[in-house]
C-alpha atoms as a PDB file:
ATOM      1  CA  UNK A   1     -18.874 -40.395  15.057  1.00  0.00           C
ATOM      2  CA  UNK A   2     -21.666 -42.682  14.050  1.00  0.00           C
ATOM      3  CA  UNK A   3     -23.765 -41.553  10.410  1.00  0.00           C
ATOM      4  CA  UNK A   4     -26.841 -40.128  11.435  1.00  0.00           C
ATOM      5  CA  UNK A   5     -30.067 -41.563   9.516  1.00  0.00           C
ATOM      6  CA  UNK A   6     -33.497 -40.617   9.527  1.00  0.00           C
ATOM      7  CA  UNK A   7     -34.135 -43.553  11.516  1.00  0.00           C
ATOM      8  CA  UNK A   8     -33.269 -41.343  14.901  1.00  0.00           C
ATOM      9  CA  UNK A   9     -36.494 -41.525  16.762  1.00  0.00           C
ATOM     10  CA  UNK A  10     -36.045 -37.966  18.438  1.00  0.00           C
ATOM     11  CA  UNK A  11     -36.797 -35.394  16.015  1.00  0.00           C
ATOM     12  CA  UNK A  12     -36.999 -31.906  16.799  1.00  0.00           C
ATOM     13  CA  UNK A  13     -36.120 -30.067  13.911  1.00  0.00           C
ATOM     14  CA  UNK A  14     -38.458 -29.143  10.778  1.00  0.00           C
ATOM     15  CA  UNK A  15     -36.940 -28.479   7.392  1.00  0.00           C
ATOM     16  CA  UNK A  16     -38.675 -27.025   4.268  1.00  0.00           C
ATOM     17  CA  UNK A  17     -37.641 -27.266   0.648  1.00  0.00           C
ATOM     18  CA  UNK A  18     -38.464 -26.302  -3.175  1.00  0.00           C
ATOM     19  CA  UNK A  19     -37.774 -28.758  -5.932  1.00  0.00           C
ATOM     20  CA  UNK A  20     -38.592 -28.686  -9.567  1.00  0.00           C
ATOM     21  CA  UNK A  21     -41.780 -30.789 -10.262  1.00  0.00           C
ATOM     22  CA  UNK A  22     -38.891 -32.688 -12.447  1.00  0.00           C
ATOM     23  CA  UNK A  23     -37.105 -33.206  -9.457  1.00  0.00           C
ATOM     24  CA  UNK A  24     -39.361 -34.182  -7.192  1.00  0.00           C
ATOM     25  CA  UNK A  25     -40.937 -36.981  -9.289  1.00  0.00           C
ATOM     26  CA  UNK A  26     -37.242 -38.350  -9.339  1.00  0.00           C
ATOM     27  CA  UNK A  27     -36.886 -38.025  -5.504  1.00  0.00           C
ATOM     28  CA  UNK A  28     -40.119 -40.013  -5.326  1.00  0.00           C
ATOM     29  CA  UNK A  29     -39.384 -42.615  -7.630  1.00  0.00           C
ATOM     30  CA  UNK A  30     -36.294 -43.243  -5.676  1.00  0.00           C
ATOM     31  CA  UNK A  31     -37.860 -43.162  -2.028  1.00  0.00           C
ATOM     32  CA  UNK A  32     -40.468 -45.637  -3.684  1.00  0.00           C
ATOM     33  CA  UNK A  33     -37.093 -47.886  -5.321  1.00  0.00           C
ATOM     34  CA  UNK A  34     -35.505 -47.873  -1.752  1.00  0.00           C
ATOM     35  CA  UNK A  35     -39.047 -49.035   0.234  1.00  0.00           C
ATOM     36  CA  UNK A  36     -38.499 -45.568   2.380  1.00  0.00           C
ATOM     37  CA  UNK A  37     -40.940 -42.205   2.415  1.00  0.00           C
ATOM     38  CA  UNK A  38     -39.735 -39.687   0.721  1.00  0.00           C
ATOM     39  CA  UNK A  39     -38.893 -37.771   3.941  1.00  0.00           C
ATOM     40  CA  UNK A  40     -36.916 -40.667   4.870  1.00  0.00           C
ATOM     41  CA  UNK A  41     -35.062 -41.069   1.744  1.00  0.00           C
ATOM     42  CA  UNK A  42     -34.185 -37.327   1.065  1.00  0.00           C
ATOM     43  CA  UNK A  43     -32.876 -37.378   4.990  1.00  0.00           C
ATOM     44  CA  UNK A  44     -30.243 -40.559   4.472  1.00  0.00           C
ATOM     45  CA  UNK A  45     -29.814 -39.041   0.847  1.00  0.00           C
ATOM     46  CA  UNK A  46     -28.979 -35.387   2.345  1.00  0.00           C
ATOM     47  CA  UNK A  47     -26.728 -36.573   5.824  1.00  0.00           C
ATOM     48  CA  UNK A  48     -24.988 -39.014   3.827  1.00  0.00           C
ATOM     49  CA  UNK A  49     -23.422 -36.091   1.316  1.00  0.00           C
ATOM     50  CA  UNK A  50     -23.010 -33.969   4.301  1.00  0.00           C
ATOM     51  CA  UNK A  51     -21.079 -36.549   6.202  1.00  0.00           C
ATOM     52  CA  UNK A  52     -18.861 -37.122   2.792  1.00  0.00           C
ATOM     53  CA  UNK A  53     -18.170 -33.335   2.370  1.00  0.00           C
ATOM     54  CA  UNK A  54     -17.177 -33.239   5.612  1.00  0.00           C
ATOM     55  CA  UNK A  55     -14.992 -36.377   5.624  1.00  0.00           C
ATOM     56  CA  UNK A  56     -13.553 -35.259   2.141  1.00  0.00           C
ATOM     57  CA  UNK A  57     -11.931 -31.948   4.248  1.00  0.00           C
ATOM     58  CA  UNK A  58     -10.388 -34.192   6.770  1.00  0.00           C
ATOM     59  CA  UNK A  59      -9.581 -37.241   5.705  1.00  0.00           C
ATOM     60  CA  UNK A  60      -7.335 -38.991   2.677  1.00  0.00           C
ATOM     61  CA  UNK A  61      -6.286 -42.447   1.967  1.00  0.00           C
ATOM     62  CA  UNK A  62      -2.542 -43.655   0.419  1.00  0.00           C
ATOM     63  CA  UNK A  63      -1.541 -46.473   0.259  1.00  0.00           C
ATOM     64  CA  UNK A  64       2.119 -47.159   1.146  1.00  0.00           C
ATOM     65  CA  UNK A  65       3.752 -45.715  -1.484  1.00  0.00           C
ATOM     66  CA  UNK A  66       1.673 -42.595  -1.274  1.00  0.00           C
ATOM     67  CA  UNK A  67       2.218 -42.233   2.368  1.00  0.00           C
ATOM     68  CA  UNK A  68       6.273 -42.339   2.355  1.00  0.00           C
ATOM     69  CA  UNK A  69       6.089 -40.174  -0.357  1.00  0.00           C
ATOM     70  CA  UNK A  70       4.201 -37.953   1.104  1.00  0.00           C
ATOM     71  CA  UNK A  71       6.267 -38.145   4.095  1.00  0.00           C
ATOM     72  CA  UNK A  72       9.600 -38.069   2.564  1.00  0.00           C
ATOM     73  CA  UNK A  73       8.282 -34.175   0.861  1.00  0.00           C
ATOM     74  CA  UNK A  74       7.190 -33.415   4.149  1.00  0.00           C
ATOM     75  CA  UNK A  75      10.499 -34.138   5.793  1.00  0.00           C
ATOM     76  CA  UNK A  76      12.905 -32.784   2.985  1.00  0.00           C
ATOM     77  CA  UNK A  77      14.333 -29.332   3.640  1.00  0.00           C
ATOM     78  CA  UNK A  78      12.784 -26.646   2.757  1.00  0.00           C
ATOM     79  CA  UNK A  79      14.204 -25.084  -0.904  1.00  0.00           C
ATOM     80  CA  UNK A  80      14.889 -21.469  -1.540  1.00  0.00           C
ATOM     81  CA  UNK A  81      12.474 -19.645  -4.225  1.00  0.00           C
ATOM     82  CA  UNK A  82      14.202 -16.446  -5.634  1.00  0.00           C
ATOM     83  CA  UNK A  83      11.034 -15.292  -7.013  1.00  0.00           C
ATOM     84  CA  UNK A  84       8.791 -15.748  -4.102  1.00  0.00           C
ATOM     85  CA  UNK A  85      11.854 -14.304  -1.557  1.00  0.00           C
ATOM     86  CA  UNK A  86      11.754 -10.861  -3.575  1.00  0.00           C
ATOM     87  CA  UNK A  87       7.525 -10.851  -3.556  1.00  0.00           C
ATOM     88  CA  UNK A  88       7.763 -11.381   0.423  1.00  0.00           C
ATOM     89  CA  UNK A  89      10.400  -8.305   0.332  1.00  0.00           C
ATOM     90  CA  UNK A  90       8.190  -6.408  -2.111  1.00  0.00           C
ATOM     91  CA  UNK A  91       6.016  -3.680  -0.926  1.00  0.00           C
ATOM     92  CA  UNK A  92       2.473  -4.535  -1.290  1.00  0.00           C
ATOM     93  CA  UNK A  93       0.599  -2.492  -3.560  1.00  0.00           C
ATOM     94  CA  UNK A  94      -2.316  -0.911  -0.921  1.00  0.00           C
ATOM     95  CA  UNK A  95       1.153   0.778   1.227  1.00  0.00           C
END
């Protein structure tokens, strides 16, 4: 999926926000710093976390040690907890 920028020419959508006087002066000075308008800057600023966030809940990196070790858990046999075999016995407390 390609990052979506401000710089999509069909916009639709309208979004409102509140900021601190504190913070917008900072998102101005910014906008100003990057040679965008401040509607263009807080867009990249805000799609670019939102594409992280949502990257960060799919995606890891390993390098090759991580990855066979990672593997090598997944593929070991599974071990036998006493403690959590007698809570999955147990009656739960609402019964």
């Amino acid at each position: 999926m390609p990052p979506v920028t401000a710089t999509v020419t069909a916009k639709s959508a309208r979004l409102g926000l509140r900021a601190a006087p504190e913070q917008e002066e900072i998102l101005r000075r910014a906008a100003q710093a990057s040679h965008k308008s401040l509607t263009e800057f807080i867009l990249d600023s805000a799609c670019a976390a939102a594409e992280q966030t949502l990257l960060d809940q799919r995606y890891f990196l390993a390098g090759k040690a991580e990855w066979n070790a990672f593997n090598a858990l997944l593929d070991r046999p599974a071990k036998s907890k006493a403690g959590l075999r007698k809570l999955v016995q147990s009656k739960a407390p609402w019964e």
